[in-house]
PDB file of N, CA and C in Angstrom:
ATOM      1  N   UNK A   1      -9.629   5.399 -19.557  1.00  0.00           N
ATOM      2  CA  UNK A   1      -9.053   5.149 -18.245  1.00  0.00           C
ATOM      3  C   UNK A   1      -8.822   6.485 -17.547  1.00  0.00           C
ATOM      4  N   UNK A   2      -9.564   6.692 -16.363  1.00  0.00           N
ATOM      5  CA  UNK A   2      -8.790   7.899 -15.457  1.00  0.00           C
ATOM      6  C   UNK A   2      -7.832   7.893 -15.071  1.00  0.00           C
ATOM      7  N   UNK A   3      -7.425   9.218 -14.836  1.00  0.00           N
ATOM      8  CA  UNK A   3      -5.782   9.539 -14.031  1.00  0.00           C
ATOM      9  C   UNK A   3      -6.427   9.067 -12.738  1.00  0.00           C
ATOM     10  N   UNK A   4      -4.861   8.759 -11.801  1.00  0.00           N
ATOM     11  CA  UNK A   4      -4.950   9.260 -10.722  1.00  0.00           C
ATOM     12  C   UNK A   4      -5.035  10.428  -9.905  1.00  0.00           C
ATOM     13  N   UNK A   5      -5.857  10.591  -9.036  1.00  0.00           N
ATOM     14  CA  UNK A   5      -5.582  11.622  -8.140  1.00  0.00           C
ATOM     15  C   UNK A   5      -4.748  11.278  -7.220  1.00  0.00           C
ATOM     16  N   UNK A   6      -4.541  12.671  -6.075  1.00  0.00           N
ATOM     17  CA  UNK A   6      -3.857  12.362  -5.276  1.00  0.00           C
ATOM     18  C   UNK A   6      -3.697  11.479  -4.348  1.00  0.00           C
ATOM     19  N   UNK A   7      -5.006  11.216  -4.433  1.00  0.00           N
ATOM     20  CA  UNK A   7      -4.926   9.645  -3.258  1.00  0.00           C
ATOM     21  C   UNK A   7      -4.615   9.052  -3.974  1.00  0.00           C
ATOM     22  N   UNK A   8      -5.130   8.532  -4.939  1.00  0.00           N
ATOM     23  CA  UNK A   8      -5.015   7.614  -6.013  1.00  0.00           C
ATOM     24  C   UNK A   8      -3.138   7.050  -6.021  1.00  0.00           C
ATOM     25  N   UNK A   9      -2.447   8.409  -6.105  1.00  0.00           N
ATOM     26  CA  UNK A   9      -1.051   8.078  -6.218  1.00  0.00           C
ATOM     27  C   UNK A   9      -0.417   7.878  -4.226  1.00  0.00           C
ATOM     28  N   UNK A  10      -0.789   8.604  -3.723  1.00  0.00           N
ATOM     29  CA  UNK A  10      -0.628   8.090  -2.634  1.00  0.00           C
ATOM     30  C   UNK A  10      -0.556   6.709  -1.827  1.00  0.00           C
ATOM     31  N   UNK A  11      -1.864   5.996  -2.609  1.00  0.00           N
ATOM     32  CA  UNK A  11      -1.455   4.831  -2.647  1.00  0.00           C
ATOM     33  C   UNK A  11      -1.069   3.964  -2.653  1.00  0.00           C
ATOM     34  N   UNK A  12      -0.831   4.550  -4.531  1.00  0.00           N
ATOM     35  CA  UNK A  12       0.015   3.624  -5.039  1.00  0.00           C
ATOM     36  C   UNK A  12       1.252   3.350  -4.816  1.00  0.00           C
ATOM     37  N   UNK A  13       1.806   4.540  -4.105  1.00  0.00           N
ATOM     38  CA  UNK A  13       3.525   4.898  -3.274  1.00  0.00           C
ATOM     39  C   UNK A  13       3.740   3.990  -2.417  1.00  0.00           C
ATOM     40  N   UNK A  14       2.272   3.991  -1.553  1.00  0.00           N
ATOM     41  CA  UNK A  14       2.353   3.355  -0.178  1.00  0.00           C
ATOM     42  C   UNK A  14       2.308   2.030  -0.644  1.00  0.00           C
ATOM     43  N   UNK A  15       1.638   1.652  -1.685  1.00  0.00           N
ATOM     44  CA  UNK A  15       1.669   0.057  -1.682  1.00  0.00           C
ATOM     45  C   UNK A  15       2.741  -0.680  -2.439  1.00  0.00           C
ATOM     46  N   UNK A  16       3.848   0.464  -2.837  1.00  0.00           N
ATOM     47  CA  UNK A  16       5.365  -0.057  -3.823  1.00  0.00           C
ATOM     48  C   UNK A  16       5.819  -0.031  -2.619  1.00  0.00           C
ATOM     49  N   UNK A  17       5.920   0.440  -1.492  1.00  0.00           N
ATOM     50  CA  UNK A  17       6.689   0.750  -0.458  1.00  0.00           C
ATOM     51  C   UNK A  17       6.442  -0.467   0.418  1.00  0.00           C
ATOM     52  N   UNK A  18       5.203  -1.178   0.501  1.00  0.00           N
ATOM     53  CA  UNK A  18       4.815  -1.990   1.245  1.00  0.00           C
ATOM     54  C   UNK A  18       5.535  -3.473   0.867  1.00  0.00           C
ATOM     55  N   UNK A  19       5.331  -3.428  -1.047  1.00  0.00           N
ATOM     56  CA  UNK A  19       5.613  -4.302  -1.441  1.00  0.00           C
ATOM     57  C   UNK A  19       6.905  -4.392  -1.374  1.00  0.00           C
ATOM     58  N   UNK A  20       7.947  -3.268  -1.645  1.00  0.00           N
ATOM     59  CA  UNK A  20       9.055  -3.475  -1.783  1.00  0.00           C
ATOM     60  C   UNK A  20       9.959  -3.935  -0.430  1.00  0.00           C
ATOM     61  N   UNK A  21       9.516  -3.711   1.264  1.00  0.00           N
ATOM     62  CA  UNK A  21       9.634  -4.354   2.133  1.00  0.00           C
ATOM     63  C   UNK A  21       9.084  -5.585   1.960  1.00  0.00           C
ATOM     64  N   UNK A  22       7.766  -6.301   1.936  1.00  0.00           N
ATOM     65  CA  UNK A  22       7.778  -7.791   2.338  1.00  0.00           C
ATOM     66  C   UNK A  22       8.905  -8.307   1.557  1.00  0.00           C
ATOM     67  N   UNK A  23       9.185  -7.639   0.152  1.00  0.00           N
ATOM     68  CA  UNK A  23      10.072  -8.283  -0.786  1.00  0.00           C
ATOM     69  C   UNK A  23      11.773  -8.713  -0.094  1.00  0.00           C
ATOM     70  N   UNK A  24      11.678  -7.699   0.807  1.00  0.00           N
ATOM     71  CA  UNK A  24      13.082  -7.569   1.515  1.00  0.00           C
ATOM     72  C   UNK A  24      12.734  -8.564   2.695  1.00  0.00           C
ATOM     73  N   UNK A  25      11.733  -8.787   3.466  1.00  0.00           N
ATOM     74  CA  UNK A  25      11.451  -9.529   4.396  1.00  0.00           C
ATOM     75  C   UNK A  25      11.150 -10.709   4.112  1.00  0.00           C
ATOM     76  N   UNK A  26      10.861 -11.082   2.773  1.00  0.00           N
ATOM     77  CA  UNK A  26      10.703 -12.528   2.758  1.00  0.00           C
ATOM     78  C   UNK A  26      11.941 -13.110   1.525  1.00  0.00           C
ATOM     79  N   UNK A  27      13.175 -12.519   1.249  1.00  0.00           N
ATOM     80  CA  UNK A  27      14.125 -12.983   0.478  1.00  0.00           C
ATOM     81  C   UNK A  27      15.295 -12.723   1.897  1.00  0.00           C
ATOM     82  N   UNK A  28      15.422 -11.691   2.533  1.00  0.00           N
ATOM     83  CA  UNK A  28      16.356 -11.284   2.985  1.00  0.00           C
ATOM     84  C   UNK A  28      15.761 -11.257   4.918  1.00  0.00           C
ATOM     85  N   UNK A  29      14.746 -11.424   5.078  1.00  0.00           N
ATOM     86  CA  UNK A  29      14.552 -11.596   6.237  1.00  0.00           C
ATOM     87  C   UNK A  29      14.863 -10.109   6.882  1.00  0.00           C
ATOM     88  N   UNK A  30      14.670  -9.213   6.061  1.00  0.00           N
ATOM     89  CA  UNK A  30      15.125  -7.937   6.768  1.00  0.00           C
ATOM     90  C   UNK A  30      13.436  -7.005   6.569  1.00  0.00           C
ATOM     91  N   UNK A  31      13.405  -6.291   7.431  1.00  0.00           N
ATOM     92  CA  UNK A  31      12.013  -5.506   7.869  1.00  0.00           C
ATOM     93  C   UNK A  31      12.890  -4.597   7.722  1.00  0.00           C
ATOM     94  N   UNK A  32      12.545  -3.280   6.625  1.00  0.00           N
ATOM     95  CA  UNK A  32      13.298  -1.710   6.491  1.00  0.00           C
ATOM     96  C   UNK A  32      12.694  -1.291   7.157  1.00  0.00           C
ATOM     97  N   UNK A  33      10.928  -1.178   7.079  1.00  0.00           N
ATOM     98  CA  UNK A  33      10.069  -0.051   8.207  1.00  0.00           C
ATOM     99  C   UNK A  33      10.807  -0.638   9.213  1.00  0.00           C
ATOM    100  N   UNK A  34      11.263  -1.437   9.912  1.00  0.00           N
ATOM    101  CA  UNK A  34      11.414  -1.561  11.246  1.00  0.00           C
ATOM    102  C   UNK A  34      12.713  -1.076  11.457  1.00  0.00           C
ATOM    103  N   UNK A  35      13.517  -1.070  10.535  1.00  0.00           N
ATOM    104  CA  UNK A  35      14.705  -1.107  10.784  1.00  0.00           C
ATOM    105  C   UNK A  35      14.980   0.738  10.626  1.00  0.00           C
ATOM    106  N   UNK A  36      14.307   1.341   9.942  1.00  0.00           N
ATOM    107  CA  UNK A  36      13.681   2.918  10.252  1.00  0.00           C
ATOM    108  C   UNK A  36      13.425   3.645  11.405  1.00  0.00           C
ATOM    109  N   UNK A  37      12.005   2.922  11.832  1.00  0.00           N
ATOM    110  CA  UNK A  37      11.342   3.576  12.709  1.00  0.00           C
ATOM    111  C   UNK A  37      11.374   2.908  13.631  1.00  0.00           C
ATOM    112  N   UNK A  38      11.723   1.178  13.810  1.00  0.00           N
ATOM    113  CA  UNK A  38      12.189   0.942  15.013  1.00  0.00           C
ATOM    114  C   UNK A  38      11.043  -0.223  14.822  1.00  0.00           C
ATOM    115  N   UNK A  39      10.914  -1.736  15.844  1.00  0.00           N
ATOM    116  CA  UNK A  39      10.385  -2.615  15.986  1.00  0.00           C
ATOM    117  C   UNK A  39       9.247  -2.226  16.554  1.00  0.00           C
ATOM    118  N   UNK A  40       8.077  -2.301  15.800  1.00  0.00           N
ATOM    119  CA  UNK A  40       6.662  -2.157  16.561  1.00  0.00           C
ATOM    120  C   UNK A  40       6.357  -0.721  17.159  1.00  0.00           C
ATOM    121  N   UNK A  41       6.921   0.041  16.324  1.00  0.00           N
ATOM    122  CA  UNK A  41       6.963   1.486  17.514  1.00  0.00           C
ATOM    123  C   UNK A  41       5.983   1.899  16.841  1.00  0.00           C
ATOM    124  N   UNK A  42       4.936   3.779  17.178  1.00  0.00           N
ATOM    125  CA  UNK A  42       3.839   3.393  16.854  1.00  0.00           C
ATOM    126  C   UNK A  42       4.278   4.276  15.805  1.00  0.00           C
ATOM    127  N   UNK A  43       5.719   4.407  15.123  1.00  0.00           N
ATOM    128  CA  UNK A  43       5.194   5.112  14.005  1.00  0.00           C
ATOM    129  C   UNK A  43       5.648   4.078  13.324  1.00  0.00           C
ATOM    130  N   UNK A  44       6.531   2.976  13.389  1.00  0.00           N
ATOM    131  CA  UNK A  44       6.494   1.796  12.372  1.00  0.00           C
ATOM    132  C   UNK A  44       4.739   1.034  12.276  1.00  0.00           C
ATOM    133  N   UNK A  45       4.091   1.364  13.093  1.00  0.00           N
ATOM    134  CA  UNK A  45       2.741   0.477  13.220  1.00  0.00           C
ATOM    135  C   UNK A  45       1.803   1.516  12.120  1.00  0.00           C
ATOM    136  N   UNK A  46       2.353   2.839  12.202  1.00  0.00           N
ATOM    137  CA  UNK A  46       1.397   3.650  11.207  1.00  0.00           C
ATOM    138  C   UNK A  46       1.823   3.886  10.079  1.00  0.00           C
ATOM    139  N   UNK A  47       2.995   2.832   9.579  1.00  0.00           N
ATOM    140  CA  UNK A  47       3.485   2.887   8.266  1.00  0.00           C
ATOM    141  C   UNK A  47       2.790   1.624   7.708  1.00  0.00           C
ATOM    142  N   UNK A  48       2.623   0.612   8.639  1.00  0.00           N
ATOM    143  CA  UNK A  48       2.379  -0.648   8.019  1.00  0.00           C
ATOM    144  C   UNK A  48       0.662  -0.210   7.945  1.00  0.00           C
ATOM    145  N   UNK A  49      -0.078   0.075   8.643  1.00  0.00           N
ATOM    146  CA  UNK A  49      -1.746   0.721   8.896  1.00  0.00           C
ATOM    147  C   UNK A  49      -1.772   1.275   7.830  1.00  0.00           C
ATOM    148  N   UNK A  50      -1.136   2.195   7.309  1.00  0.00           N
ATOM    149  CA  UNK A  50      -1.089   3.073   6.662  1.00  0.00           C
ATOM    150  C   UNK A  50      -0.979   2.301   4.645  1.00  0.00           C
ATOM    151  N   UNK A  51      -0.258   1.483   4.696  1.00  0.00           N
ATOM    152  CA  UNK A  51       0.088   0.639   3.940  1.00  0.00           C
ATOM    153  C   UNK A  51      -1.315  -0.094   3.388  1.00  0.00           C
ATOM    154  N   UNK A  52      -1.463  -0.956   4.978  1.00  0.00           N
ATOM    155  CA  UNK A  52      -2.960  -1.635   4.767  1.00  0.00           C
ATOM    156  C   UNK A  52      -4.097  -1.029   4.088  1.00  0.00           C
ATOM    157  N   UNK A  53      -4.368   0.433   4.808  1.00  0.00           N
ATOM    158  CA  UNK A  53      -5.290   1.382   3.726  1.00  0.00           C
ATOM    159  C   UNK A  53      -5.602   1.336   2.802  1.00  0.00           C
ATOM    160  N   UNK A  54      -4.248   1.875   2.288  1.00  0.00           N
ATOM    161  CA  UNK A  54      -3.687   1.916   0.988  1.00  0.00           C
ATOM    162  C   UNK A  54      -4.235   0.791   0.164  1.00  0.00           C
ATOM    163  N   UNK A  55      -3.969  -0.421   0.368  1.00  0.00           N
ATOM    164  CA  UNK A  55      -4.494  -1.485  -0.003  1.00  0.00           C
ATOM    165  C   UNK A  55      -6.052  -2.011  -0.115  1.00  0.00           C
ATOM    166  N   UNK A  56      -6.419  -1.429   0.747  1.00  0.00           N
ATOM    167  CA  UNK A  56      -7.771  -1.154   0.867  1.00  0.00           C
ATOM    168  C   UNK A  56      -8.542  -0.551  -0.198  1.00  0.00           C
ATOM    169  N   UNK A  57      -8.133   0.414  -0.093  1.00  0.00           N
ATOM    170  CA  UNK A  57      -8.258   1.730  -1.252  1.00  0.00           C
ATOM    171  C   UNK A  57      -8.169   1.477  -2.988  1.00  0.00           C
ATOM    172  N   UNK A  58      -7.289   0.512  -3.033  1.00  0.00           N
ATOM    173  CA  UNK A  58      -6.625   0.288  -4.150  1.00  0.00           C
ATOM    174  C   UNK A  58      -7.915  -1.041  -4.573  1.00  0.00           C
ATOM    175  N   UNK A  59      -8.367  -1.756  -3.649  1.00  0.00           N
ATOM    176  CA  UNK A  59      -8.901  -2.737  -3.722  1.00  0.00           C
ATOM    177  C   UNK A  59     -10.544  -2.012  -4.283  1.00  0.00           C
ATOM    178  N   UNK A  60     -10.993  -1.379  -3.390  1.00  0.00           N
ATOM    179  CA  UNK A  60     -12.208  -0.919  -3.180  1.00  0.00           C
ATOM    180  C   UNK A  60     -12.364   0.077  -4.642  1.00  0.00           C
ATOM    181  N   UNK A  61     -11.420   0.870  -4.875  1.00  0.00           N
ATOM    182  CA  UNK A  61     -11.211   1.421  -6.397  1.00  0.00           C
ATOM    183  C   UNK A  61     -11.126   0.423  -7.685  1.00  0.00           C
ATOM    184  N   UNK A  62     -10.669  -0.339  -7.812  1.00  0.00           N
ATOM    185  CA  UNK A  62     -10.211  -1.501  -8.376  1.00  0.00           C
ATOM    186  C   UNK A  62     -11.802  -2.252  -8.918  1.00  0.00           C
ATOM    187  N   UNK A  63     -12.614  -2.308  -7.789  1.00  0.00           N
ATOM    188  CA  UNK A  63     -13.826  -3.436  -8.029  1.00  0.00           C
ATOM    189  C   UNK A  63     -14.621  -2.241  -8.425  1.00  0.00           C
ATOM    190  N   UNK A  64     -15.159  -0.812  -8.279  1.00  0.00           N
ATOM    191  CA  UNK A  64     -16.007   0.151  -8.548  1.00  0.00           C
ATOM    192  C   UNK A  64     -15.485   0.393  -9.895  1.00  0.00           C
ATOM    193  N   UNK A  65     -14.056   0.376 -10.752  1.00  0.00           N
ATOM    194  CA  UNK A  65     -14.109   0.436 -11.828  1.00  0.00           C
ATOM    195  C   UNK A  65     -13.836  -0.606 -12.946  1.00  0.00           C
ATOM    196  N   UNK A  66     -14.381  -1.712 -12.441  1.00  0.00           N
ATOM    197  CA  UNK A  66     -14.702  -3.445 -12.908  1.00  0.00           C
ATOM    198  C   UNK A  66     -16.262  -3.150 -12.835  1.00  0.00           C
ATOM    199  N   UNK A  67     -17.130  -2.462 -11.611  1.00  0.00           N
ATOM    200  CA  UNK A  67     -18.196  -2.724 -11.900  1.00  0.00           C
ATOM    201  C   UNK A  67     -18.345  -1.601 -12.944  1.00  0.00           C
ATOM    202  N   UNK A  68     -18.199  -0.152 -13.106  1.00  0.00           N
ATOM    203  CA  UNK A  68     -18.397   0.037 -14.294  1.00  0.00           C
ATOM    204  C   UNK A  68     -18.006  -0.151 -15.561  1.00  0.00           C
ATOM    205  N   UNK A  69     -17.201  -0.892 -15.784  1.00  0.00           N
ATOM    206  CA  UNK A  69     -16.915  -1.325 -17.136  1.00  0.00           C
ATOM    207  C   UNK A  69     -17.774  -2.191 -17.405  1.00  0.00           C
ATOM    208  N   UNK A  70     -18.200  -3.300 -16.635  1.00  0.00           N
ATOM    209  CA  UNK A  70     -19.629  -3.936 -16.990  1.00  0.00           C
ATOM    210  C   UNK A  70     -20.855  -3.394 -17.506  1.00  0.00           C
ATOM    211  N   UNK A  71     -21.153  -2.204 -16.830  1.00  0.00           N
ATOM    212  CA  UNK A  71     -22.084  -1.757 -16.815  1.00  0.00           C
ATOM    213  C   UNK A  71     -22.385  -0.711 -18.671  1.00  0.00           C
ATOM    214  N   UNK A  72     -21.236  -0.578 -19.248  1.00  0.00           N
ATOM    215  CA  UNK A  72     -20.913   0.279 -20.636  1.00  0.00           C
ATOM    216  C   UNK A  72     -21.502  -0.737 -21.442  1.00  0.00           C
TER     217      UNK A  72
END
């Protein structure tokens, strides 16, 4: 198994961070990014973007090292 790199952990920050808000938004009805940086402002919009990436990233890494483990 590889380490992460720095994106790699970057990520993974961004997507505990992501998770750990919906977690607050869907038990407690409370939005922290928003309640931070403010409702829809564009740096709450480039935390959640930013998040999405992340997710992206994590996804797109995720299936490239599924396809090589097949491939061994």
């Amino acid at each position: 198994m590889k380490k992460k790199g720095p994106v790699g952990w970057i990520a993974f920050i961004l997507l505990l961070i992501g998770g750990l808000n919906w977690g607050l938004v869907g038990f407690f009805k409370f939005d922290l990014v928003a309640a931070i940086f403010g409702d829809m402002t564009t740096l709450s919009r480039i935390v959640y973007d930013l998040v999405g990436l992340a997710a992206l990233y994590m996804i797109v890494k995720k299936a490239m090292v599924m396809g090589e483990e097949k491939t061994e």
